[in-house]
N, C-alpha and C. Protein backbone atom coordinates (compact mmCIF):
# COMPACT_ATOMS: atom_id res chain seq x y z
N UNK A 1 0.35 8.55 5.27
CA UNK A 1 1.75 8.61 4.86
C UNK A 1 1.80 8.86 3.36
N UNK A 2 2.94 9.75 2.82
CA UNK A 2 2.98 9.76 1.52
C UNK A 2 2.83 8.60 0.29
N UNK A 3 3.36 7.00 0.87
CA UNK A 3 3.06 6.31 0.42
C UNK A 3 1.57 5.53 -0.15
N UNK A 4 0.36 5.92 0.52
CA UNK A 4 -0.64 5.66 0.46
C UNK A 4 -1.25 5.06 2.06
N UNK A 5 -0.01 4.65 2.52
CA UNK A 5 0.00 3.98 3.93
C UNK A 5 -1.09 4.82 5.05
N UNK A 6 -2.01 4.58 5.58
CA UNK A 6 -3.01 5.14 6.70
C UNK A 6 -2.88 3.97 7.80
N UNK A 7 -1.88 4.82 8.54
CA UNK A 7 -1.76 4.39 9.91
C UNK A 7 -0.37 3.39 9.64
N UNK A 8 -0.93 2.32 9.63
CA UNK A 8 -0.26 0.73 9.48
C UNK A 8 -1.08 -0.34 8.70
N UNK A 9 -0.43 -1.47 8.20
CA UNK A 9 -0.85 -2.54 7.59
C UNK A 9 -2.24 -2.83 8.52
N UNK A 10 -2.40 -3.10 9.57
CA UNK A 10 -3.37 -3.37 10.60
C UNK A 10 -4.46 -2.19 10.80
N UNK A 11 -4.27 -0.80 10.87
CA UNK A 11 -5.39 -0.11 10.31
C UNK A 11 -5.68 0.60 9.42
N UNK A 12 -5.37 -0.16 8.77
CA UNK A 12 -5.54 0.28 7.27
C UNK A 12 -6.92 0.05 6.52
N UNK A 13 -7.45 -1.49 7.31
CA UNK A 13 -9.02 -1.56 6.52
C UNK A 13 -9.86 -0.80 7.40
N UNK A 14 -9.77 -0.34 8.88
CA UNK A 14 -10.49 0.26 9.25
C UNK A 14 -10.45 1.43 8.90
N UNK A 15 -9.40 2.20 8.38
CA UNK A 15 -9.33 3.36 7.85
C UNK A 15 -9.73 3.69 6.58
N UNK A 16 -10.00 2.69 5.51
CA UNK A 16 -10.52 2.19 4.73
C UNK A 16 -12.13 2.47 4.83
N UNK A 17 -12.21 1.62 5.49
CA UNK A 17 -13.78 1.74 5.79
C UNK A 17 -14.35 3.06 6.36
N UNK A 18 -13.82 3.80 7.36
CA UNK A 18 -14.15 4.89 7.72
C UNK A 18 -14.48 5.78 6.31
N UNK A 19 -13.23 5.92 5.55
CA UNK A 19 -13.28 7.05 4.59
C UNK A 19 -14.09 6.67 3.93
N UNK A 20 -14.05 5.48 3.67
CA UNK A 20 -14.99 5.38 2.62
C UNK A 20 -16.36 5.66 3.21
N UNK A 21 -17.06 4.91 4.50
CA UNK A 21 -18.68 4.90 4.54
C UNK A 21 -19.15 6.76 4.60
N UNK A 22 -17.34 7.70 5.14
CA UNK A 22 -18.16 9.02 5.27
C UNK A 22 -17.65 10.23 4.42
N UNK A 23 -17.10 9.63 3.26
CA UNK A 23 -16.81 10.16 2.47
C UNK A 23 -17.78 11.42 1.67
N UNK A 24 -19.30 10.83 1.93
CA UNK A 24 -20.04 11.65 1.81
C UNK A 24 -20.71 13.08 2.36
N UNK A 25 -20.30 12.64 3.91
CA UNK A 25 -20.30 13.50 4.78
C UNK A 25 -19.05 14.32 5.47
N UNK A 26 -18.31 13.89 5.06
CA UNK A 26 -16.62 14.27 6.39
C UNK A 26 -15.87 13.92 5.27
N UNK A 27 -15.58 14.91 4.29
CA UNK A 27 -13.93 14.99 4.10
C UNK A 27 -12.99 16.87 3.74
N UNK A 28 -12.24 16.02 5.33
CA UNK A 28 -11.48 17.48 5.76
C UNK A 28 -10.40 17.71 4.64
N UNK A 29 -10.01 16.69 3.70
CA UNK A 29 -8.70 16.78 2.08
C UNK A 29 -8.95 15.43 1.85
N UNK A 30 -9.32 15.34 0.84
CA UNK A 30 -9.16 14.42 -0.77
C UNK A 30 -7.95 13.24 -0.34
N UNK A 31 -7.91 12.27 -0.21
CA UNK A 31 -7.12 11.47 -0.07
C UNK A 31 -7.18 10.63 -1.19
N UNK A 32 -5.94 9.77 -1.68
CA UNK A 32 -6.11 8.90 -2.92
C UNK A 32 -6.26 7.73 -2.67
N UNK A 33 -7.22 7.36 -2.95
CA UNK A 33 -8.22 5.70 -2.54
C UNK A 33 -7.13 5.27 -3.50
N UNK A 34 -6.53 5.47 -4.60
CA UNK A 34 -6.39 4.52 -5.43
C UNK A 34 -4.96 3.95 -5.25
N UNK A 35 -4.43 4.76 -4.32
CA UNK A 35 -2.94 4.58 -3.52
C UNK A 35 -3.20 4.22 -2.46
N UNK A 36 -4.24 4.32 -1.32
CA UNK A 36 -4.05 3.64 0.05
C UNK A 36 -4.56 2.12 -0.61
N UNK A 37 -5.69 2.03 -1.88
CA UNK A 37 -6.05 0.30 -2.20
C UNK A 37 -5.00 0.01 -2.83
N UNK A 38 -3.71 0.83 -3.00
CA UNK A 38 -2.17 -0.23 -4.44
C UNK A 38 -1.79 -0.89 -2.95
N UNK A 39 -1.88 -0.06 -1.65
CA UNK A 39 -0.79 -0.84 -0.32
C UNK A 39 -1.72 -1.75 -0.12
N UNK A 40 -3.28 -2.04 -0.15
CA UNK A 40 -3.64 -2.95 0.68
C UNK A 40 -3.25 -4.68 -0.72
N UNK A 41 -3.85 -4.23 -2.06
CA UNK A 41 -3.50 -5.06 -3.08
C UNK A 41 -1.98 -5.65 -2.60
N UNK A 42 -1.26 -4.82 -2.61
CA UNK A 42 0.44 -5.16 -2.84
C UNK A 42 0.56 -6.25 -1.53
N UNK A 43 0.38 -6.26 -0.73
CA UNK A 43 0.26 -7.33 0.91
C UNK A 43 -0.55 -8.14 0.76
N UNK A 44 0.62 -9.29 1.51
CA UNK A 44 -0.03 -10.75 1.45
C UNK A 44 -0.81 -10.82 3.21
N UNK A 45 -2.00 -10.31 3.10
CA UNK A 45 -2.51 -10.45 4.67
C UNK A 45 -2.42 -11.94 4.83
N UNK A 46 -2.64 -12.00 6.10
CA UNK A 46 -2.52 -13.90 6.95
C UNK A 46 -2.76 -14.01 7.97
N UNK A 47 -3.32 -12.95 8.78
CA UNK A 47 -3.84 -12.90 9.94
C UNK A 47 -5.82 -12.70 9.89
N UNK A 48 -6.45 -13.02 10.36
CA UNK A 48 -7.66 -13.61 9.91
C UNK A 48 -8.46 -12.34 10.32
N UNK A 49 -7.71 -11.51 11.74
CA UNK A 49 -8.51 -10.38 12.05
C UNK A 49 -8.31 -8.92 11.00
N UNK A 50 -6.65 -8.98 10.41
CA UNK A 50 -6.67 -8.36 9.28
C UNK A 50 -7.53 -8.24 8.23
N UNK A 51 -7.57 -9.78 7.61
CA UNK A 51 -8.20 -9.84 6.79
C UNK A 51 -10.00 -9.49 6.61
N UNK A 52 -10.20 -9.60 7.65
CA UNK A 52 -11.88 -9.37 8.19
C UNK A 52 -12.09 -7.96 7.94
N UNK A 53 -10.53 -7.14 8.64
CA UNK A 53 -11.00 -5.73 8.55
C UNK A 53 -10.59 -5.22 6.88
N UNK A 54 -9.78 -5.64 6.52
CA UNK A 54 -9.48 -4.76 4.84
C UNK A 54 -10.57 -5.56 4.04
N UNK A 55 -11.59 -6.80 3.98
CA UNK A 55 -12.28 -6.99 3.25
C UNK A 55 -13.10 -6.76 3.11
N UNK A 56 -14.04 -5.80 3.94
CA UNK A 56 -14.95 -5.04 3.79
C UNK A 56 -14.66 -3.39 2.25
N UNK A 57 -13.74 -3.27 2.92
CA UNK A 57 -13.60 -2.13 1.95
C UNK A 57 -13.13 -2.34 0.46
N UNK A 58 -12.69 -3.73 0.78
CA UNK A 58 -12.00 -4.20 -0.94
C UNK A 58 -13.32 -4.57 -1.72
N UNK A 59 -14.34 -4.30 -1.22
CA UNK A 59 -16.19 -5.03 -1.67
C UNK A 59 -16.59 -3.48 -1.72
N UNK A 60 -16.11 -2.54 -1.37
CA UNK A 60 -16.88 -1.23 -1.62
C UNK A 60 -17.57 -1.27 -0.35
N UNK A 61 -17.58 -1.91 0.85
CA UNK A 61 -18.55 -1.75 2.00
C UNK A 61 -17.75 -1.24 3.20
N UNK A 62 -18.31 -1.30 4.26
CA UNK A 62 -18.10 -1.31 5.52
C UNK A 62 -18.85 -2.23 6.59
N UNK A 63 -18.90 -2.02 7.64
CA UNK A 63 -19.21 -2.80 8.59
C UNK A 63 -20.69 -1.90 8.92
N UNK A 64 -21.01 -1.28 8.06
CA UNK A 64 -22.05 -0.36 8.59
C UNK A 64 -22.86 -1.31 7.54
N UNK A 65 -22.99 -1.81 6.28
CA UNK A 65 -23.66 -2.95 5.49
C UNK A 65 -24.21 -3.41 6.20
N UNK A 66 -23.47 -4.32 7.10
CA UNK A 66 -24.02 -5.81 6.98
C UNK A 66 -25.23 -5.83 7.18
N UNK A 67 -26.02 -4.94 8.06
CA UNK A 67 -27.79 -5.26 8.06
C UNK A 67 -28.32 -5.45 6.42
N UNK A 68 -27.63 -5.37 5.48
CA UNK A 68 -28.54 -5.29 4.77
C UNK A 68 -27.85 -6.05 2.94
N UNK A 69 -26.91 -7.01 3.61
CA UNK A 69 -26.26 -8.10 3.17
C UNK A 69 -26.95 -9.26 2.70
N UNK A 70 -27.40 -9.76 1.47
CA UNK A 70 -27.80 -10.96 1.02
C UNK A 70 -27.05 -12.42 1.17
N UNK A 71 -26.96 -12.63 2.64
CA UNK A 71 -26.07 -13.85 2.77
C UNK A 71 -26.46 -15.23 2.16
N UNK A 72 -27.82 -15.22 1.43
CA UNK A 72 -28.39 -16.25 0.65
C UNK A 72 -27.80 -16.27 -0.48
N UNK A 73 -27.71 -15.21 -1.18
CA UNK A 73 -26.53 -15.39 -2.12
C UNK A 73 -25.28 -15.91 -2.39
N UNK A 74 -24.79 -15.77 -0.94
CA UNK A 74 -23.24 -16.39 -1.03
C UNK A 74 -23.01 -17.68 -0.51
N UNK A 75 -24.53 -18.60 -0.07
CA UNK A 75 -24.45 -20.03 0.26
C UNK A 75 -23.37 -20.92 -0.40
N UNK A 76 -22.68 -21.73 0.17
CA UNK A 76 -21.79 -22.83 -0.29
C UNK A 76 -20.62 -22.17 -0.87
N UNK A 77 -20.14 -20.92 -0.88
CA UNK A 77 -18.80 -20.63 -1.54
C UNK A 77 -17.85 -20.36 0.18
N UNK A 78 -16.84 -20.88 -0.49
CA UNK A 78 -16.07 -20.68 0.77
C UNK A 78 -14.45 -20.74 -0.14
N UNK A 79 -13.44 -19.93 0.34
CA UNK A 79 -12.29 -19.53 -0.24
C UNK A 79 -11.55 -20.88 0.08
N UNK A 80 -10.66 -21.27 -0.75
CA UNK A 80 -9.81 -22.89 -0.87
C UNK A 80 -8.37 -21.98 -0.75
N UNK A 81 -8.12 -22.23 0.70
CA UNK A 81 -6.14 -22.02 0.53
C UNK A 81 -5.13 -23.04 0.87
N UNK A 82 -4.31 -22.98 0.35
CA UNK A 82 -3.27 -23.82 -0.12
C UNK A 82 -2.63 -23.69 0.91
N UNK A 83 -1.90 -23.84 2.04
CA UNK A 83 -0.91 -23.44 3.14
C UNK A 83 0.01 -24.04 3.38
N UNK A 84 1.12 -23.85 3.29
CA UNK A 84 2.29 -24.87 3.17
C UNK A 84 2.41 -25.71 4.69
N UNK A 85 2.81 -27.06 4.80
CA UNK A 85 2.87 -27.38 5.74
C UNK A 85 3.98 -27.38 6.74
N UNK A 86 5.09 -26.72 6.06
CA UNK A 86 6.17 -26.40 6.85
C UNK A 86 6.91 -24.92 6.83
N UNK A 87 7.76 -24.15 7.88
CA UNK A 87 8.11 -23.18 6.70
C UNK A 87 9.26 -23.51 5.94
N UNK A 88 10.05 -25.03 5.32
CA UNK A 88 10.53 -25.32 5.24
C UNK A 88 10.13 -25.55 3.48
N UNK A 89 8.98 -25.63 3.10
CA UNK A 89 7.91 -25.69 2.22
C UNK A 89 7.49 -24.48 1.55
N UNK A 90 7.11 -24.28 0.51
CA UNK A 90 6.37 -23.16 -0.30
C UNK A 90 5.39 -23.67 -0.08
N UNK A 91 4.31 -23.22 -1.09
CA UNK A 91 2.88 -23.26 -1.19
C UNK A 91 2.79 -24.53 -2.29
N UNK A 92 3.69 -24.73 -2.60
CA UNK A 92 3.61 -25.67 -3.82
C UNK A 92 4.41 -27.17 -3.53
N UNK A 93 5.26 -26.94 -2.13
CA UNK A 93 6.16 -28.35 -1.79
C UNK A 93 7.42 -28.30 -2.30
N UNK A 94 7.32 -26.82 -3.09
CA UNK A 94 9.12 -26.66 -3.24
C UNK A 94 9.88 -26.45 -2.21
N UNK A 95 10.60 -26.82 -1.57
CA UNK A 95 11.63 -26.41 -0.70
C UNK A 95 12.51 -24.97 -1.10
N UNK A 96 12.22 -24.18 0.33
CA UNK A 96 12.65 -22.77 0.43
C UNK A 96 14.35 -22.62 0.51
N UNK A 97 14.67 -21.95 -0.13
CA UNK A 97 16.44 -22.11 -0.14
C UNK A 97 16.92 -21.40 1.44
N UNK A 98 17.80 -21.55 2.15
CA UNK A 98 18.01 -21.29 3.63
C UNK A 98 18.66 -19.81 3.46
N UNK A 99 18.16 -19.04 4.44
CA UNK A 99 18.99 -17.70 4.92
C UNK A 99 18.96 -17.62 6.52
N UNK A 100 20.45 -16.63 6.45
CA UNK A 100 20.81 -16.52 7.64
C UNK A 100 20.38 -15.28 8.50
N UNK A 101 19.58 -15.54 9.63
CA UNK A 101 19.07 -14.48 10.26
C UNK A 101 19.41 -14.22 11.61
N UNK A 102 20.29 -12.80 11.41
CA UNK A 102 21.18 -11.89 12.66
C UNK A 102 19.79 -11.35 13.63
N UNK A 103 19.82 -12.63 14.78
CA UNK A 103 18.55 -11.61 15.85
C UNK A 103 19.17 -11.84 17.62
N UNK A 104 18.74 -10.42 17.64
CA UNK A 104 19.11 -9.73 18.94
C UNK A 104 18.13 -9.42 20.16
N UNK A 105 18.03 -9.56 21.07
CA UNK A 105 17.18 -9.34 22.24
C UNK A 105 17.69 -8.22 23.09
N UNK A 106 17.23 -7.35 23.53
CA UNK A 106 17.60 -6.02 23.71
C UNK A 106 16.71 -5.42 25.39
N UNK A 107 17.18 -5.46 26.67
CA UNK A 107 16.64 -4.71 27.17
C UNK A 107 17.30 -3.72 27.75
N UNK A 108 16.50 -2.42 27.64
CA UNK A 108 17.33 -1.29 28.85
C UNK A 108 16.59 -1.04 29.40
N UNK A 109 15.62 -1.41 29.70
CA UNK A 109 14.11 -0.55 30.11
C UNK A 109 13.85 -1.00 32.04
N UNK A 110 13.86 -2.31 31.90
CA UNK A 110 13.45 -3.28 33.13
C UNK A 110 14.54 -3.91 33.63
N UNK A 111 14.54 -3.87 34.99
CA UNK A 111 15.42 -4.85 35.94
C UNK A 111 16.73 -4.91 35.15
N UNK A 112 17.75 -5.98 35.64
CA UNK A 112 19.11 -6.27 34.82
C UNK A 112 18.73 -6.47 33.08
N UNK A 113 19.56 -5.45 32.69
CA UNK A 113 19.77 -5.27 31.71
C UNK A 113 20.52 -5.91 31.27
N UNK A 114 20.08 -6.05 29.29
CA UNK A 114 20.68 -7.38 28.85
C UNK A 114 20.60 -6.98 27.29
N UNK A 115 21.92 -7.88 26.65
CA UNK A 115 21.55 -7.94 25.04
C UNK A 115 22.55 -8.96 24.68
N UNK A 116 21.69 -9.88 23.97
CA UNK A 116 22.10 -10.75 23.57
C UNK A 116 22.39 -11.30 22.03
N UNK A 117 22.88 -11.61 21.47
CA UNK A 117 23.14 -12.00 20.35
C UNK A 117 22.96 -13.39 18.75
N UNK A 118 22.66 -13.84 18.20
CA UNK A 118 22.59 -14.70 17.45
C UNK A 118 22.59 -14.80 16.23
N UNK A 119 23.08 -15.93 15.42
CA UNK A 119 22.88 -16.10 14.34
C UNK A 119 22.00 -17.32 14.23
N UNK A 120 20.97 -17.41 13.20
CA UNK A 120 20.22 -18.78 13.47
C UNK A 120 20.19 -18.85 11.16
N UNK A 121 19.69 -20.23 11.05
CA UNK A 121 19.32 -20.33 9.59
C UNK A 121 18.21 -20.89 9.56
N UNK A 122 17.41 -20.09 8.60
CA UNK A 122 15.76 -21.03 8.17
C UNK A 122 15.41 -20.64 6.90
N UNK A 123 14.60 -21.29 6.93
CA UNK A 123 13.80 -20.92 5.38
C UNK A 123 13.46 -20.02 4.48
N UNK A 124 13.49 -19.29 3.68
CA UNK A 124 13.77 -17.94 3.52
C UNK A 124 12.18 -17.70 3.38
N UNK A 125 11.61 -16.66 3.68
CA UNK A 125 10.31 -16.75 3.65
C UNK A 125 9.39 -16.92 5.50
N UNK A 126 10.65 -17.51 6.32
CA UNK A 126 10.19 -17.88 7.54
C UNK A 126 9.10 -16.99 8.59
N UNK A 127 8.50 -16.87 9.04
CA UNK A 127 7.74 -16.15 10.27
C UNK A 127 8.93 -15.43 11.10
N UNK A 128 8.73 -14.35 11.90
CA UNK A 128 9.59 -14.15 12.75
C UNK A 128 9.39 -14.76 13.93
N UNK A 129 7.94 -15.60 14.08
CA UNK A 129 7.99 -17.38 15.50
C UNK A 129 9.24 -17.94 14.90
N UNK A 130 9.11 -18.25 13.59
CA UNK A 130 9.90 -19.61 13.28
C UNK A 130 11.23 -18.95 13.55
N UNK A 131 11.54 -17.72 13.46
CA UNK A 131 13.24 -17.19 13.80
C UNK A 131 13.10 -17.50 15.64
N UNK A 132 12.63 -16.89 16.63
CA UNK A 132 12.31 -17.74 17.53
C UNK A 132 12.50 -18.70 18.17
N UNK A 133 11.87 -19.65 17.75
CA UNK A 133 12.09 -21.12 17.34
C UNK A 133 12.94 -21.43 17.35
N UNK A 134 13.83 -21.32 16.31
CA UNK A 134 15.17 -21.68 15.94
C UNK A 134 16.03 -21.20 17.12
N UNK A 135 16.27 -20.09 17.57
CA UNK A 135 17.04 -19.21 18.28
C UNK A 135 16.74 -20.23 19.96
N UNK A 136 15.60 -20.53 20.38
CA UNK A 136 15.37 -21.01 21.18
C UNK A 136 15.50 -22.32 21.46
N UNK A 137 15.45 -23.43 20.67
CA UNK A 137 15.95 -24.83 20.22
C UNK A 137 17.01 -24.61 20.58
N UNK A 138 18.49 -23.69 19.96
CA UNK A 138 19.81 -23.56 19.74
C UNK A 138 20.52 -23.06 21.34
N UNK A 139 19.59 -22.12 21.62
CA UNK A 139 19.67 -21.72 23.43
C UNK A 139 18.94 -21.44 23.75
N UNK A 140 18.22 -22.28 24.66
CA UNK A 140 16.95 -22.13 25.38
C UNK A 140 17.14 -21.15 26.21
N UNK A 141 18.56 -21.33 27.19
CA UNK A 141 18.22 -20.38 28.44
C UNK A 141 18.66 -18.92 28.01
N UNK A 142 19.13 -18.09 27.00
CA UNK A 142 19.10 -17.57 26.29
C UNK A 142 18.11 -16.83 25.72
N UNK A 143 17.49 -17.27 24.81
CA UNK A 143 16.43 -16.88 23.71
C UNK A 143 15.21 -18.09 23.96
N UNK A 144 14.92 -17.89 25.10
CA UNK A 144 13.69 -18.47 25.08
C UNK A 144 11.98 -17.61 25.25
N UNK A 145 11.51 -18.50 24.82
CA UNK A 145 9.88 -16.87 24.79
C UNK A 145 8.90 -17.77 24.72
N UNK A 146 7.68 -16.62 25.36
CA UNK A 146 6.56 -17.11 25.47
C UNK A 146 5.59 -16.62 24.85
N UNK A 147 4.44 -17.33 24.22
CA UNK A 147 3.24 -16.47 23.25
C UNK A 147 1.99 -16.96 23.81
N UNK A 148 1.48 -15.63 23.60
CA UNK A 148 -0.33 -16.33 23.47
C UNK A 148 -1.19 -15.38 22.24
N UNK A 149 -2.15 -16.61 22.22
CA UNK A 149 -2.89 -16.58 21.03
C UNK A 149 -3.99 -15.80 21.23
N UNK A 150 -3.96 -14.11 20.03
CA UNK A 150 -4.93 -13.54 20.18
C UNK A 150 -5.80 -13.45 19.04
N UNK A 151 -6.80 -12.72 18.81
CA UNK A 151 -7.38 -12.50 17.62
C UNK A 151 -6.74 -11.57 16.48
N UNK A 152 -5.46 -11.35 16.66
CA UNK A 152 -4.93 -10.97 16.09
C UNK A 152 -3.65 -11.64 15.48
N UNK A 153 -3.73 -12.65 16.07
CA UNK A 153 -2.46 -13.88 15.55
C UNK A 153 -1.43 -14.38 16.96
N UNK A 154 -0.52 -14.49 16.46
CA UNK A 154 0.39 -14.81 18.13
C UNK A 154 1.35 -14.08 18.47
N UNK A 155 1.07 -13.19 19.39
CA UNK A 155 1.42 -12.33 20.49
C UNK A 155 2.73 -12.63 21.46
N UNK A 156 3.47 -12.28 20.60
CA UNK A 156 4.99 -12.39 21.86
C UNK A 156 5.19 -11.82 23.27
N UNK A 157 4.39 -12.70 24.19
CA UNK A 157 4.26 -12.03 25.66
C UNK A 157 5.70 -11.92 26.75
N UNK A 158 6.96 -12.63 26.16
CA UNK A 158 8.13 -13.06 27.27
C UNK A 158 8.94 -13.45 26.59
N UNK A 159 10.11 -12.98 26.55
CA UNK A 159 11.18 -12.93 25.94
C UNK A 159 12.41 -12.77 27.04
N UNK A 160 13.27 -14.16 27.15
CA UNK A 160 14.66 -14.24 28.27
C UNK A 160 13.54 -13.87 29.61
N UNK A 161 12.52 -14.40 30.02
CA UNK A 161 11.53 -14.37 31.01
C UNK A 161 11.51 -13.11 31.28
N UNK A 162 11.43 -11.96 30.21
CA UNK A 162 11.24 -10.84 30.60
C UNK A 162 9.61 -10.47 29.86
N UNK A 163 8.48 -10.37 30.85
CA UNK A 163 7.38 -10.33 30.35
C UNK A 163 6.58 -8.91 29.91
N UNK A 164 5.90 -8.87 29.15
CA UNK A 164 5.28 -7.29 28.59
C UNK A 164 4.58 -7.08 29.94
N UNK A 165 4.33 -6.32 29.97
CA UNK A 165 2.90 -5.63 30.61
C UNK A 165 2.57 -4.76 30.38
N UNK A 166 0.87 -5.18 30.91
CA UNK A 166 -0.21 -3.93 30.73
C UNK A 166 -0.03 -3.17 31.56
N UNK A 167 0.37 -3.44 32.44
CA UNK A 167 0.26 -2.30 33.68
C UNK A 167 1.34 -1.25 33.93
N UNK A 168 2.71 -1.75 33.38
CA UNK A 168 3.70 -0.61 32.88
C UNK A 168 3.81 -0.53 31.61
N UNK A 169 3.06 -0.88 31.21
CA UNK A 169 2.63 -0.33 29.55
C UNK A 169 4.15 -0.56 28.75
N UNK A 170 4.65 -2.21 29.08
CA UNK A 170 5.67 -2.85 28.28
C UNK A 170 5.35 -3.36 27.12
N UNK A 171 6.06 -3.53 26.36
CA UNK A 171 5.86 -4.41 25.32
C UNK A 171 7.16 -5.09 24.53
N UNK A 172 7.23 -6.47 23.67
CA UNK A 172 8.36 -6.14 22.96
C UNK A 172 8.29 -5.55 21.62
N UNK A 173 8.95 -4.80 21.23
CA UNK A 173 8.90 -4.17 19.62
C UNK A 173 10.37 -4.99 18.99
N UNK A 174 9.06 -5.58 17.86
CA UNK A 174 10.47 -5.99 16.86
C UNK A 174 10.82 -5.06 15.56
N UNK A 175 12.17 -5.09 15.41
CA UNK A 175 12.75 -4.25 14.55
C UNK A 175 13.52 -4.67 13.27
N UNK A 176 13.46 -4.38 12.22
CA UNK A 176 14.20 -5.07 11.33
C UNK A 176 15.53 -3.88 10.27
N UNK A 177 16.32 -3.92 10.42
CA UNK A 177 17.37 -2.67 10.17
C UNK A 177 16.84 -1.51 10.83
N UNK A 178 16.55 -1.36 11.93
CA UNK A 178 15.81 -0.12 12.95
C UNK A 178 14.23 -0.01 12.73
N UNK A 179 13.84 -0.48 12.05
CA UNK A 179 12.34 -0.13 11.64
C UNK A 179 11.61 -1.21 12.37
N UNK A 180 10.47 -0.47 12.80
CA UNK A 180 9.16 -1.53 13.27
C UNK A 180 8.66 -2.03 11.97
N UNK A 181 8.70 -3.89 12.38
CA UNK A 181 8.29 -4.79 11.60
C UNK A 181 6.64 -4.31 10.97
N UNK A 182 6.01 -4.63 10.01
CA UNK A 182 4.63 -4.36 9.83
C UNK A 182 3.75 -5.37 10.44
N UNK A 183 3.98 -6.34 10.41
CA UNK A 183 3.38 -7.20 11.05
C UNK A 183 3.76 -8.02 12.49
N UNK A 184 2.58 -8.78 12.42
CA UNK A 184 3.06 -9.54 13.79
C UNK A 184 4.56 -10.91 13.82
N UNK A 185 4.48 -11.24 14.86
CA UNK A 185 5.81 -12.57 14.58
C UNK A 185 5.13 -13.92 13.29
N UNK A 186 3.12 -14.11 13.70
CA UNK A 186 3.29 -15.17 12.91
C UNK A 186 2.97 -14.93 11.39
C-alpha cells in the first residue's frame, strides 16, 4: 500500500522477513524498508503471535537465522511489561476517562436476518472484547458472543448465536466507520 502498509498489521513481519532474507536474490521493484519499518515502529503490537512475527525483522533477521543464533548470549534477559489490570486502568493506575461506543451487529448473509443496535460506555482505550462485554452484560439475549482462544489472540466465533464457519467460509468482520478493524477484538 502507498502507505508503507504490506498486506496488514498481521503480515506485515512476515512480509518483512521475506523481503528482507531475499532481497538478495528476488527483487521484482525496490520497495521502501524505511516506510513499511515507520508502520511497524508506529503500532503498539499485543498479540504474542504478532509480535514473534515482526521481531525477527526489527533484529535484521528472519526465521531462516535461527540455526545459527547464539542463545547463550541472551541467558537471563527477559522483557518486564507493565499491563494494566483493568481496562478501566492505564499502564500507570490512572484511570481512563469514559467514551461512548455506537456498536451494531449486522446479518444478511445466514438464516433470519437481523441488526441490532447499541450504545454502551467504557474506558477509552478499551479492547473491542471489552465493547462486547459491556454490550452483553447490558443485553445478553441480544448481544451475546462467544470466543475461543487462538494463537493469535481471541477469536470471535458467535455472535446473537450466529456462529462463523469453516465450512461456509463465514466469519464475523468488524468494522469501524466502514473500515476493517486492523486488529483482532483483544
Amino acid at each position: 500500500k502507498g502507505n508503507g502498509m504490506i498486506g496488514n498489521i498481521y503480515s506485515m513481519g512476515l512480509a518483512l522477513q521475506a523481503l528482507e532474507a531475499t532481497r538478495k536474490f528476488y527483487a521484482p521493484r525496490n520497495w521502501d524498508c524505511a516506510q513499511a519499518f515507520s508502520v511497524v515502529y508506529a503500532h503498539d503490537y499485543q498479540q504474542p503471535m504478532a509480535i514473534a512475527q515482526v521481531l525477527p525483522a526489527l533484529v535484521g533477521r528472519s526465521y531462516l537465522d535461527v540455526a545459527g543464533l547464539d542463545c547463550a548470549a541472551t541467558k537471563n534477559t527477559s522483557p518486564n511489561q507493565q499491563l494494566p489490570l483493568s481496562p478501566a486502568l492505564g499502564t500507570h493506575g490512572v484511570p481512563r476517562a469514559p467514551i461512548q461506543v455506537h456498536y451494531s451487529i449486522t446479518n444478511k448473509l445466514q438464516g433470519i436476518h437481523f441488526h441490532y443496535s447499541t450504545s454502551v460506555t467504557v474506558p477509552s482505550g478499551s479492547t473491542l472484547l471489552w465493547v462486547l462485554e459491556v454490550a452483553a452484560e447490558e443485553n445478553p439475549q441480544t448481544f451475546s458472543f462467544q470466543t475461543e482462544q487462538t494463537s493469535w489472540g481471541t477469536y470471535v466465533t458467535s455472535i446473537h448465536g450466529l456462529a462463523a464457519s469453516t465450512e461456509d467460509r463465514t466469519y464475523w468482520q468488524f468494522l469501524s466507520a466502514g473500515d476493517a478493524l486492523e486488529e483482532g477484538g483483544g
